[in-house]
Structure formats: C-alpha cells, structure tokens
N, C-alpha and C. Protein backbone atom coordinates (compact mmCIF):
# COMPACT_ATOMS: atom_id res chain seq x y z
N UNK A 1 0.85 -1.17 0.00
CA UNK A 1 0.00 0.00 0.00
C UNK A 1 0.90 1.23 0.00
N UNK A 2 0.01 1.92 -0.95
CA UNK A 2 1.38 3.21 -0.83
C UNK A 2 0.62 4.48 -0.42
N UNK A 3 -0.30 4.60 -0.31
CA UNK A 3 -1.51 5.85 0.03
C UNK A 3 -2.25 5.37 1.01
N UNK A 4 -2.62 6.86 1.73
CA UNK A 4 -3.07 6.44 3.26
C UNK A 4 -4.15 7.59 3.48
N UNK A 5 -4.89 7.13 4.14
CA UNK A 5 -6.09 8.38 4.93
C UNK A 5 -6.02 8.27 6.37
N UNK A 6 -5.97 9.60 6.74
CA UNK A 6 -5.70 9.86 8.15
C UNK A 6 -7.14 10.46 8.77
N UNK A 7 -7.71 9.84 9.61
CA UNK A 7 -8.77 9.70 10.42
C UNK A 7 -8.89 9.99 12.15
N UNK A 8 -9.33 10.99 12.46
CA UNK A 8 -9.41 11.13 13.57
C UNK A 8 -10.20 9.44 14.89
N UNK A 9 -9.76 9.72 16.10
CA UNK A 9 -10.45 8.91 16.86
C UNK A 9 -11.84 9.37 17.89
N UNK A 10 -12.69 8.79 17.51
CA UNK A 10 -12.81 7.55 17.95
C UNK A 10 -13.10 6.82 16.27
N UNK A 11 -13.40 7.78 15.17
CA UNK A 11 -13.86 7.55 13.95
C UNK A 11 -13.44 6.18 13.38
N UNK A 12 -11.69 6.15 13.26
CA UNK A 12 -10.89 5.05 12.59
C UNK A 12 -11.33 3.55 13.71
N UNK A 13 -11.30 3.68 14.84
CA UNK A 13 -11.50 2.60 15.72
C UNK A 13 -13.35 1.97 15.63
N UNK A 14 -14.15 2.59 15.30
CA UNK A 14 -15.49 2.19 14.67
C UNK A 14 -15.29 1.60 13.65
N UNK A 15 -15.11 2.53 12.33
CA UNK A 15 -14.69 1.79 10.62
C UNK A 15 -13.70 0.26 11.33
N UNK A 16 -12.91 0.56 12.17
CA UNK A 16 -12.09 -0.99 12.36
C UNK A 16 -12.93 -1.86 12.83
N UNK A 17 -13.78 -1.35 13.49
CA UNK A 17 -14.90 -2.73 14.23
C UNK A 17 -16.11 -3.21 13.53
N UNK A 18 -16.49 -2.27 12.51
CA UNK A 18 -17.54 -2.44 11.17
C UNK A 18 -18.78 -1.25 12.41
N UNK A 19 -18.65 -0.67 13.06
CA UNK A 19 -19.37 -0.07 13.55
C UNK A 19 -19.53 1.22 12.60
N UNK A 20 -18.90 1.57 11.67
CA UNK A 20 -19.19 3.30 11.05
C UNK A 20 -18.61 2.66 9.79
N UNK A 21 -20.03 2.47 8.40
CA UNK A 21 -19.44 1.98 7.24
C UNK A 21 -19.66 2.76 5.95
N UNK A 22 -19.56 4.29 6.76
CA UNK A 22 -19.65 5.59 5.57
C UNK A 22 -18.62 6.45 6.42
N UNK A 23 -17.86 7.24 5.47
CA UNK A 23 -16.74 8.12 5.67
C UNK A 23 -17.21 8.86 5.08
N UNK A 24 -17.50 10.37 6.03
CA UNK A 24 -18.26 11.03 5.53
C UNK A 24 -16.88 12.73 5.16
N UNK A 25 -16.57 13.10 4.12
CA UNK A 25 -16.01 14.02 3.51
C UNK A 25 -16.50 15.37 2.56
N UNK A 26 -15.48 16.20 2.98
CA UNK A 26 -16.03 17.47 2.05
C UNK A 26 -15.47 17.64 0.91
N UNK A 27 -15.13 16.45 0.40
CA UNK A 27 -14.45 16.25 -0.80
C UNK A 27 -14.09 14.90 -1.70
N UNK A 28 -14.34 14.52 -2.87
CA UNK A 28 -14.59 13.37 -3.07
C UNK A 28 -13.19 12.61 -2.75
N UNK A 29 -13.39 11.01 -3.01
CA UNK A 29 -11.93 10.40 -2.81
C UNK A 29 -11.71 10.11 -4.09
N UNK A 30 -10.71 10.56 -5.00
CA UNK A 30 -10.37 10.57 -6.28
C UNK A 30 -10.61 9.06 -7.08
N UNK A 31 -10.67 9.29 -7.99
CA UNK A 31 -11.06 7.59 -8.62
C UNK A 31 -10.28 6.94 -8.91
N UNK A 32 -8.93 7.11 -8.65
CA UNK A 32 -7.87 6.15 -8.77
C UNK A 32 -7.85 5.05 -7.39
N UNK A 33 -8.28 5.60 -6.31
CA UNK A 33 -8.62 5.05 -4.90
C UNK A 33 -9.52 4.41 -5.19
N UNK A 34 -10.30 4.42 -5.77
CA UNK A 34 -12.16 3.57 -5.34
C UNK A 34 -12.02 2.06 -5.70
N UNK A 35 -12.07 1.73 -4.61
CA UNK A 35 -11.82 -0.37 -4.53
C UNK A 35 -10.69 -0.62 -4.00
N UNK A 36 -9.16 0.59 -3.94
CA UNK A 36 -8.13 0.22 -3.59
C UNK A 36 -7.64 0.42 -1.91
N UNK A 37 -6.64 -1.09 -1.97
CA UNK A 37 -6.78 -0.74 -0.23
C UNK A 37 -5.30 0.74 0.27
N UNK A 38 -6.12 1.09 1.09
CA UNK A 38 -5.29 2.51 1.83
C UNK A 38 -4.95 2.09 3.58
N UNK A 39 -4.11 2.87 3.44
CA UNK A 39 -3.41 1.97 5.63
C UNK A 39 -4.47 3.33 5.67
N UNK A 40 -5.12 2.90 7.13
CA UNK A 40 -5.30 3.54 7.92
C UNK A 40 -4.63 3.90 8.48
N UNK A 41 -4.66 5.79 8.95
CA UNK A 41 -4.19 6.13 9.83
C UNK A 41 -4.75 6.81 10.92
N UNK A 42 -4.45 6.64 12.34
CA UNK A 42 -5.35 7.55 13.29
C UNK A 42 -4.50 8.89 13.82
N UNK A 43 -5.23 9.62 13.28
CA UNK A 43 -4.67 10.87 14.03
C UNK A 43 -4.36 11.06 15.09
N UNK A 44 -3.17 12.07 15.72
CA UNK A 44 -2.71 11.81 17.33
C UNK A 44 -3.47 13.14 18.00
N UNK A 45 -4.08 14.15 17.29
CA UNK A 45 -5.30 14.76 17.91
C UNK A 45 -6.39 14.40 18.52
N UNK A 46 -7.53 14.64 20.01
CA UNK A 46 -8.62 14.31 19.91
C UNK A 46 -9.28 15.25 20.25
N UNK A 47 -10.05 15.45 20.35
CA UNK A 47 -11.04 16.89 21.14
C UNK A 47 -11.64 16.36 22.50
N UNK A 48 -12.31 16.65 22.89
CA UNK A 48 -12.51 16.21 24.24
C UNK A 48 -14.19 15.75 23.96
N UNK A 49 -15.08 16.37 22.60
CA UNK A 49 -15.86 15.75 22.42
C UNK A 49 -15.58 14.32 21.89
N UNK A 50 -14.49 14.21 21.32
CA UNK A 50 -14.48 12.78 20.44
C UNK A 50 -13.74 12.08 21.71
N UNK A 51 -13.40 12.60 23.16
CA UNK A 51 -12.96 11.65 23.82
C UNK A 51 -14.29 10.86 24.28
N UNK A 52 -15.29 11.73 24.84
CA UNK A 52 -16.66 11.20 25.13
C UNK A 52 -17.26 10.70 24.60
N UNK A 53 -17.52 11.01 23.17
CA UNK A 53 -18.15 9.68 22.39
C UNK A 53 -17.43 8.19 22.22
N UNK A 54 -15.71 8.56 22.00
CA UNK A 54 -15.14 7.31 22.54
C UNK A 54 -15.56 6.37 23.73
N UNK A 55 -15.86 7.10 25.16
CA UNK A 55 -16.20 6.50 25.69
C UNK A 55 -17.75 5.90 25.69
N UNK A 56 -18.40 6.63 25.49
CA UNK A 56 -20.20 6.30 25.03
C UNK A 56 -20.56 4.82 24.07
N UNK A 57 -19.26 5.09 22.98
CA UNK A 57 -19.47 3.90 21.97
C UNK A 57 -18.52 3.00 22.19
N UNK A 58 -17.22 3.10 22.47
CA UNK A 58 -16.28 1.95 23.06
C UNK A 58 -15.95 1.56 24.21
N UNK A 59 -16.38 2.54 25.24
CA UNK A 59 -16.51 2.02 26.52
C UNK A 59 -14.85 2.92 27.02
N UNK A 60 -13.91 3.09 26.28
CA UNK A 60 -12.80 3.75 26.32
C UNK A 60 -12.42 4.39 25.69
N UNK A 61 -11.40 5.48 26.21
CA UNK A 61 -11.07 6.80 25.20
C UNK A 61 -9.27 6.26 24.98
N UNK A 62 -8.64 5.11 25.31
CA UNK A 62 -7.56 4.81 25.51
C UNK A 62 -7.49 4.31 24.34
N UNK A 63 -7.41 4.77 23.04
CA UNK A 63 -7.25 4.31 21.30
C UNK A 63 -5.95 4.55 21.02
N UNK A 64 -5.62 3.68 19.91
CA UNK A 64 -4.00 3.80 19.08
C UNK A 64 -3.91 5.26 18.50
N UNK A 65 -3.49 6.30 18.57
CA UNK A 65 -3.09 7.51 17.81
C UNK A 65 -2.01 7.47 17.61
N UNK A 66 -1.69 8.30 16.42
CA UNK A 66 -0.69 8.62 15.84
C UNK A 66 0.14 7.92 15.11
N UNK A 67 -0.39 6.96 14.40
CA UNK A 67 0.38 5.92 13.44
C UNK A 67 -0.93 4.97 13.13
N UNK A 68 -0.61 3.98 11.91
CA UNK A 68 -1.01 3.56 11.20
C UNK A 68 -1.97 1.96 11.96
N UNK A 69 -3.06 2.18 11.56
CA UNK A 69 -4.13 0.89 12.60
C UNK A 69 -4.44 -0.13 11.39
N UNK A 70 -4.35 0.38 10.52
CA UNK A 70 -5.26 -0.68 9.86
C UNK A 70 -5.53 -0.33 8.62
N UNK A 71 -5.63 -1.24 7.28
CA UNK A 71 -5.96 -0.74 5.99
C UNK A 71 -7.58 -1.39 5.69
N UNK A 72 -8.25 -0.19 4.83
CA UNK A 72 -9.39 0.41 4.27
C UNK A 72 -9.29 0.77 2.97
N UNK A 73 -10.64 0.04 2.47
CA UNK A 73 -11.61 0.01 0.86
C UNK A 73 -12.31 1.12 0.91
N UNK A 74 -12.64 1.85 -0.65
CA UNK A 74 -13.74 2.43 -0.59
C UNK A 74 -14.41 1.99 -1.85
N UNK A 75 -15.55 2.37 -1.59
CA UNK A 75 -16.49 1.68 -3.08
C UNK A 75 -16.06 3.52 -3.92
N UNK A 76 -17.08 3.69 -4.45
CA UNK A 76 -17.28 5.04 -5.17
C UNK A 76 -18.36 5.80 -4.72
N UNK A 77 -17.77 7.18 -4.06
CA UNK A 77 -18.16 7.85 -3.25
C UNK A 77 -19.50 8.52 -3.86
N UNK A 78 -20.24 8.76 -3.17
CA UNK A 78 -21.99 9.61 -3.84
C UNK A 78 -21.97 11.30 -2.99
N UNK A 79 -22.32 11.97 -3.79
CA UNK A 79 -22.71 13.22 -2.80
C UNK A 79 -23.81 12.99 -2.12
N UNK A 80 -24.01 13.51 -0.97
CA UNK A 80 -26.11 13.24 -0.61
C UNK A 80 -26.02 14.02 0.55
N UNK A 81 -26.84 14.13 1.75
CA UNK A 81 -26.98 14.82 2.51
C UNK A 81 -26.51 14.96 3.70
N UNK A 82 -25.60 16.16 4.27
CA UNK A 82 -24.98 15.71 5.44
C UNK A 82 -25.84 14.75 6.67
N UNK A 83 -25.80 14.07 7.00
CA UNK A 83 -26.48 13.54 8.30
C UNK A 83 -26.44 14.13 9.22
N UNK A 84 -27.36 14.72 10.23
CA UNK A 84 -27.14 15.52 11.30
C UNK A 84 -25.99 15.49 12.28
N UNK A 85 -25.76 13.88 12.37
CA UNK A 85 -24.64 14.10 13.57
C UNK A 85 -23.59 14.16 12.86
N UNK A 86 -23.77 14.32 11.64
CA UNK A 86 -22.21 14.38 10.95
C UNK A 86 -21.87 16.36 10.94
N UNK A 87 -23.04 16.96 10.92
CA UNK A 87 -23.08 17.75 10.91
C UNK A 87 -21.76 19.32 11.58
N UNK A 88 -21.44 18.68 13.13
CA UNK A 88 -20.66 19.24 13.84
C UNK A 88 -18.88 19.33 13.46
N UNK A 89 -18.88 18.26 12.46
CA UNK A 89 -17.74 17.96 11.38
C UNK A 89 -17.90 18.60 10.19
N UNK A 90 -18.86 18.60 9.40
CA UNK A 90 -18.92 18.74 7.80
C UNK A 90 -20.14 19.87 7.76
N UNK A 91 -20.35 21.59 8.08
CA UNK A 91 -20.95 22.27 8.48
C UNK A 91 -21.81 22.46 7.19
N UNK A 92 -21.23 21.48 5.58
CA UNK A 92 -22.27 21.53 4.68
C UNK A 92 -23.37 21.19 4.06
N UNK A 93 -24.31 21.12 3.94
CA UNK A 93 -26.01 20.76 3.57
C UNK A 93 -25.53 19.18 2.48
N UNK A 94 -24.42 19.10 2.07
CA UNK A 94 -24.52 18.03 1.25
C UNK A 94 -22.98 17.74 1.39
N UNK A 95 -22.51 16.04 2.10
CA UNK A 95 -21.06 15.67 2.02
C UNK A 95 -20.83 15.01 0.85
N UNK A 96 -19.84 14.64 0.41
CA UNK A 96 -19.16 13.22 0.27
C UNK A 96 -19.53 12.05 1.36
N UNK A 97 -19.93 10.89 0.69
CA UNK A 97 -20.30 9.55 1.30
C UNK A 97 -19.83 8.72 1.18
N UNK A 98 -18.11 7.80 1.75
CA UNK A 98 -17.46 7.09 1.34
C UNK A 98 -17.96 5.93 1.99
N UNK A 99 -18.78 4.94 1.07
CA UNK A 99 -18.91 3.54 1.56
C UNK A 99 -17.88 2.75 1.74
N UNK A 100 -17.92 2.14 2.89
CA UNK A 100 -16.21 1.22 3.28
C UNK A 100 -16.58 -0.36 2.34
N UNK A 101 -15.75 -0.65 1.76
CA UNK A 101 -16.18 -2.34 1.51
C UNK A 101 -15.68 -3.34 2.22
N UNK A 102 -14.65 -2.39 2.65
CA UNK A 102 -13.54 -3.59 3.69
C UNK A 102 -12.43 -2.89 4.40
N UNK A 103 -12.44 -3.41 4.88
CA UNK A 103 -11.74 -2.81 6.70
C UNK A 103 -10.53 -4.52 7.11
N UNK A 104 -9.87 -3.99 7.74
CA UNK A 104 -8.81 -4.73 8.59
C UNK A 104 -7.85 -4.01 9.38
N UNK A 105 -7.63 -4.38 10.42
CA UNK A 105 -7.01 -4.29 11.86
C UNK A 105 -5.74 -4.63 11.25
N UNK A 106 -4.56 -4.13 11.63
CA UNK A 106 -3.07 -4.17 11.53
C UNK A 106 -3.06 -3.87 12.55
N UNK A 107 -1.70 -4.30 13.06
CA UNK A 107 -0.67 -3.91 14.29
C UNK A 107 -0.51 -2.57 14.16
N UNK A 108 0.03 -2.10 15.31
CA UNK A 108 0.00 -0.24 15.67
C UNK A 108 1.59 -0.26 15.13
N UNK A 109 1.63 0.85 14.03
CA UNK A 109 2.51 1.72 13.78
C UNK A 109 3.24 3.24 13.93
N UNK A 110 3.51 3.08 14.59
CA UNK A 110 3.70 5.02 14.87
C UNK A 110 4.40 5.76 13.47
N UNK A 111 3.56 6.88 13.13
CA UNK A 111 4.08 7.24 11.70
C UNK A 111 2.57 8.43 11.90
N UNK A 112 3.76 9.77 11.06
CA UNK A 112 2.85 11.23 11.14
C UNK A 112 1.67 10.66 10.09
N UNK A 113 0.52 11.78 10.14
CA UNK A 113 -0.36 11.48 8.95
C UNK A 113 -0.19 13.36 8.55
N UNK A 114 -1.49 13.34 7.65
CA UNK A 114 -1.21 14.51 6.00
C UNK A 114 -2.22 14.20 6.19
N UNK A 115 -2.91 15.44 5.64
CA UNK A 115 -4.28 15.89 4.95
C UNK A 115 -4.45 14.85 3.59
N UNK A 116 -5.95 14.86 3.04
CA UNK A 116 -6.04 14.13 2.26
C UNK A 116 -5.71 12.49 2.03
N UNK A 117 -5.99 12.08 1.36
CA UNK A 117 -5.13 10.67 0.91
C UNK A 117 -3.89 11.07 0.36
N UNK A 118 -2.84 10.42 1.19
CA UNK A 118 -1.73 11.00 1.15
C UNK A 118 -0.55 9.54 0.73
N UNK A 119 0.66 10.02 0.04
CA UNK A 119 1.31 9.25 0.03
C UNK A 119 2.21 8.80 0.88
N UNK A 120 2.49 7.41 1.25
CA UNK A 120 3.27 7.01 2.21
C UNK A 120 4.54 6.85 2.15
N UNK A 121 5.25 7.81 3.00
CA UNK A 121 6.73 7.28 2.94
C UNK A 121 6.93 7.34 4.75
N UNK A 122 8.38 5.68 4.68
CA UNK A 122 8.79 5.56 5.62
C UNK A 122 10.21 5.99 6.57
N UNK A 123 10.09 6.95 7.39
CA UNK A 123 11.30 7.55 8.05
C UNK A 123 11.61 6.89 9.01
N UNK A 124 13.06 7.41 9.44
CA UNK A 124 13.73 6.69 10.56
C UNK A 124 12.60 6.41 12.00
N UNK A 125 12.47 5.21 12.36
CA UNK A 125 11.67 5.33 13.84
C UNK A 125 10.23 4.62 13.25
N UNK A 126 10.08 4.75 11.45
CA UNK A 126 9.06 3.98 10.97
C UNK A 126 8.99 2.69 10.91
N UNK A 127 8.64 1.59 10.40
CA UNK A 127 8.34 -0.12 10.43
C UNK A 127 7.20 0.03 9.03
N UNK A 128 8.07 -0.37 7.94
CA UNK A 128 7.12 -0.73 6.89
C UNK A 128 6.18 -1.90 7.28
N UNK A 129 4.79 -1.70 6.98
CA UNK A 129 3.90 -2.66 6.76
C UNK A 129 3.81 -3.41 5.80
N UNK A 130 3.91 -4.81 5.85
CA UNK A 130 3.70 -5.36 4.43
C UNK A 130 2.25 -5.15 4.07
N UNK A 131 2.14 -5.78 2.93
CA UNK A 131 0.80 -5.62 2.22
C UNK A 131 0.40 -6.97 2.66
C-alpha cells in the first residue's frame, strides 16, 4: 500500500470494528482510490468531544493515535446529505459519502499522517507494513 487516509479517533477505531461503514467528507476520494486498499491512519489529535463519544461507543477513550491501525476500501463515493450528527464535522447541507467495503485491523505503527489521501513514505523510527 502506498496511500493512506488519516482519520481522527474515535472515527478510525469504529470503521475498524464495522461499527461506522460511511466516511463522511467534504471532498470526493479521487477515482484512482475507489476499490483500492489505503493503511489507515489515526490521528494523534482528539477533542474532548471525540474523547466522550469514545467513551459512550467503546466504553474507552484509551485508542492507538498517531500511526497507522489498519488498511481500508472504498467503493465510489456519492454526494447526498450531510447527516445531522455528521453535521458538527462537515458544516455543509450536502457531504461526500465514502462507503467502506472492507476494513482490517493491523498492528499499531507510529508514523505522522497529512491531509487528504496521502502518500506514504517511511522515516527513521518507521516499520514498513507489508501488504
């Protein structure tokens, strides 16, 4: 895998459990991606709302940040209507709707993430993942 999407928590730890199977964006995921697998990455940011819903939906706010959890499918993304609770994220009347097709759990990697689907390269202190 050479391209990656970086995902805040508790978000990436749901999509890993099949609990959240739309990725919801203000921008499409280009069509060279659609079907192909991407590492997950979890962002080492949280807010203190996404610590509480962590706890509400996983029972814990103690998640992998800041390196790579797990690689993720997308089908081909649809525009349609923000969903309300998506709302506090995506402040627009109509997102991007990335259906997941497939999800998998990898071992925790520590490694920065990038805006967008981003390309992966590995620096000193990194551990390539095989495919």
């Amino acid at each position: 895998m050479e391209h990656a999407l970086s995902v805040r928590q508790p978000w990436a730890e749901l999509l890993l459990r099949g609990q959240k199977t739309v990725e919801y964006r203000g921008w499409p995921l280009p069509e060279k991606f659609w079907g192909r697998w991407l590492l997950l990455h979890a962002s080492r940011s949280m807010s203190h709302r996404e610590r509480d819903l962590a706890l509400a939906c996983i029972g814990t706010d103690t998640l992998d940040r800041g390196g790579y959890v797990g690689k993720i499918r997308f089908d081909r993304p649809v525009m349609m209507l923000t969903p309300l609770d998506v709302r506090a994220y995506c402040s627009q009347p109509c997102c991007w709707h990335w259906p997941v097709m497939d999800v998998e759990r990898l071992p925790f990697c520590p490694a920065k993430g990038r805006t967008l689907v981003f390309k992966v390269t590995w620096g000193s202190g990194e551990s390539k993942i095989d495919d």
